[in-house]
C-alpha atoms as a PDB file:
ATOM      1  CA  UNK A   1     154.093  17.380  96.026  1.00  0.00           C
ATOM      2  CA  UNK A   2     150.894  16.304  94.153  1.00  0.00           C
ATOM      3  CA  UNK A   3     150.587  15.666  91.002  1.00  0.00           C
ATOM      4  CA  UNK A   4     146.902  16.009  90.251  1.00  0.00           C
ATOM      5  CA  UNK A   5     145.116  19.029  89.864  1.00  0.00           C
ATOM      6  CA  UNK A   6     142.561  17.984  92.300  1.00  0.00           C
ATOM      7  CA  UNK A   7     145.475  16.943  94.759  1.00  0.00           C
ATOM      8  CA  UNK A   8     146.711  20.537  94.132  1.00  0.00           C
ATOM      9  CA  UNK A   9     143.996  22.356  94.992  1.00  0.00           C
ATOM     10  CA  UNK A  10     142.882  19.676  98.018  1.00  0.00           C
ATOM     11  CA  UNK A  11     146.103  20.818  99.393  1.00  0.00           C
ATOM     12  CA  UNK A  12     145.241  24.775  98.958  1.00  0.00           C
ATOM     13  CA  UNK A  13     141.668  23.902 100.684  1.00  0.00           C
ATOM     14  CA  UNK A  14     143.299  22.039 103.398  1.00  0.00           C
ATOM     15  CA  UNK A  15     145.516  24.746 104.146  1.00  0.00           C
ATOM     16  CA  UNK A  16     143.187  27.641 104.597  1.00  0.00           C
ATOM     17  CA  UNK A  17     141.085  25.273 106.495  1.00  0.00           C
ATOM     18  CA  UNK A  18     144.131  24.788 108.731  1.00  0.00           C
ATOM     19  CA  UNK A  19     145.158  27.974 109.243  1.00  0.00           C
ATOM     20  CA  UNK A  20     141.496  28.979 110.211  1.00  0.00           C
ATOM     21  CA  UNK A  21     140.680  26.081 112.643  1.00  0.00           C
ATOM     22  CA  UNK A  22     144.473  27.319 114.097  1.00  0.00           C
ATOM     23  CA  UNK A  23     143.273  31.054 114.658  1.00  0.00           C
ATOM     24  CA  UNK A  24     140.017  29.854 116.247  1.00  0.00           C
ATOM     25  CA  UNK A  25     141.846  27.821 118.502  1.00  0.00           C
ATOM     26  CA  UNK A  26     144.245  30.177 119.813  1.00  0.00           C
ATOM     27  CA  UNK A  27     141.284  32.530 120.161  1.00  0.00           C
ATOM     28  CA  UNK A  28     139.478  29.787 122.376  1.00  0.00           C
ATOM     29  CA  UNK A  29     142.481  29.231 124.673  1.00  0.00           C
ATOM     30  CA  UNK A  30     143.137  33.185 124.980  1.00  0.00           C
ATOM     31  CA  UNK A  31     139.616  33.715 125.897  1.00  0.00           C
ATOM     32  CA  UNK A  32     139.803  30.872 128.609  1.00  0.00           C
ATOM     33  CA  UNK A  33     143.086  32.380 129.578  1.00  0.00           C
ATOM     34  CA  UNK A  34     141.759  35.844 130.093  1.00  0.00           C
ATOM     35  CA  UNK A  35     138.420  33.967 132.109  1.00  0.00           C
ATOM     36  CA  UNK A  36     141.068  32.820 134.643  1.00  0.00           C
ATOM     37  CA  UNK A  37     143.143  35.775 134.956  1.00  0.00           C
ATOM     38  CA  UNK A  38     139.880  37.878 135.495  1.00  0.00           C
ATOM     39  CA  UNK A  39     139.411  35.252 138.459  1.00  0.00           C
ATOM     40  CA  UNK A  40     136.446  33.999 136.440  1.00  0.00           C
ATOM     41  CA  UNK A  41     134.655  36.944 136.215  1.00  0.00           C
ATOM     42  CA  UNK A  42     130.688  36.437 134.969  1.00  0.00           C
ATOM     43  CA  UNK A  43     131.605  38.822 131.599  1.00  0.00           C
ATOM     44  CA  UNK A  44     134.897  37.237 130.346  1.00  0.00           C
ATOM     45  CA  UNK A  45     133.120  33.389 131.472  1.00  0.00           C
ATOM     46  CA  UNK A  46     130.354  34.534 129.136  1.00  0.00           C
ATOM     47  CA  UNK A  47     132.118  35.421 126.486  1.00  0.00           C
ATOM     48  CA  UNK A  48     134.066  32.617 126.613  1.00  0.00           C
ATOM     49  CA  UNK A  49     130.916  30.671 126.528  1.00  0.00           C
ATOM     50  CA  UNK A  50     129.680  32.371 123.400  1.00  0.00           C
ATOM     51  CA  UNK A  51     133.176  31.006 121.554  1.00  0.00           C
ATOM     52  CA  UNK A  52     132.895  27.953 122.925  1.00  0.00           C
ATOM     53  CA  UNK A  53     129.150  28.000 120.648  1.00  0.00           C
ATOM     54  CA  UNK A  54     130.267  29.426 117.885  1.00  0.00           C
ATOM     55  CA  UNK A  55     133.340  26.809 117.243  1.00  0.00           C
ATOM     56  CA  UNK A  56     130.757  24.047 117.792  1.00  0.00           C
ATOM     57  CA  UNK A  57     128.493  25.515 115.645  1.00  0.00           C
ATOM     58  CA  UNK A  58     130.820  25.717 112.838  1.00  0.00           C
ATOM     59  CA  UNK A  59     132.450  22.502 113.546  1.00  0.00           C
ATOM     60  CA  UNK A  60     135.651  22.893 114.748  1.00  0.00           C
ATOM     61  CA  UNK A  61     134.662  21.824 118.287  1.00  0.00           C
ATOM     62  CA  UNK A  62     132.876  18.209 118.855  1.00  0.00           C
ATOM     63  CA  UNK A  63     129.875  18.983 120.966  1.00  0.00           C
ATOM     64  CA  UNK A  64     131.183  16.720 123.511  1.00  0.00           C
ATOM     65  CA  UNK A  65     134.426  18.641 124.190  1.00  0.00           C
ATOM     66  CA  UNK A  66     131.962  21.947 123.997  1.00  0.00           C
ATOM     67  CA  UNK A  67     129.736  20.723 126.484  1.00  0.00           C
ATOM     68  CA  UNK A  68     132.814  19.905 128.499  1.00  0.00           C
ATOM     69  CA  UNK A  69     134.320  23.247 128.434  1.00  0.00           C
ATOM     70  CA  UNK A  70     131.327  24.855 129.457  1.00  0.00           C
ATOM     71  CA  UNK A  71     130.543  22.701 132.204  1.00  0.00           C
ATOM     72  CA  UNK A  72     134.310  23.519 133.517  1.00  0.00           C
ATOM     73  CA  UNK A  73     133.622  26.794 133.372  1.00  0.00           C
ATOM     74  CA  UNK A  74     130.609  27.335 134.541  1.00  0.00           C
ATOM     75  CA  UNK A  75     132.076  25.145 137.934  1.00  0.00           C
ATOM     76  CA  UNK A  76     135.023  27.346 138.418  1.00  0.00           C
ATOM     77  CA  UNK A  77     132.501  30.250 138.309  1.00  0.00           C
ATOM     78  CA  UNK A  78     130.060  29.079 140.561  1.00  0.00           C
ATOM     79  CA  UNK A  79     132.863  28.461 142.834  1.00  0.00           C
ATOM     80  CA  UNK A  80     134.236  31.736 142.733  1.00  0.00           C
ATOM     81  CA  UNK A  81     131.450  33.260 143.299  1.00  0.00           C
ATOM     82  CA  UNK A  82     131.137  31.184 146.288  1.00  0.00           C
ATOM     83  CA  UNK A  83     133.912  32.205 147.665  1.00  0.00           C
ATOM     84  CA  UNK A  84     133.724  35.777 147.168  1.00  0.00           C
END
């Protein structure tokens, strides 16, 4: 345990950070989950989309690995709608 009173509260701070970056994770791979289980339907890819934004907007995604996602998604839905 720290010591330091800034060590004690850098430990509070990194723990709600944590615990948030955790919760917006599991929402990203739930919506990607429910993209493919709707078959990659054009609503659930969007929305998926518009998380994909927001993480990368607030941080918790690097750009690159946003970009990526997207890209892999917007594939599989072309491709379904190909085939449909």
């Amino acid at each position: 345990m720290p010591i330091l009173k800034s060590s004690i509260k850098s430990v509070r701070k990194i723990e709600k950070r944590r615990e948030k970056n955790d919760y917006f994770r599991n929402a990203l791979k739930k919506a990607l989950d429910f993209a493919k289980k709707s078959n990659y339907s054009d609503d659930k890819v969007k929305e998926a989309i518009k998380l994909i934004d927001k993480l990368e907007a607030k941080g918790i995604l690097h750009k690159n690995n946003a970009a990526r996602k997207k890209s892999s998604l917007m594939k599989k839905l072309n491709s379904a709608e190909k085939s449909s």
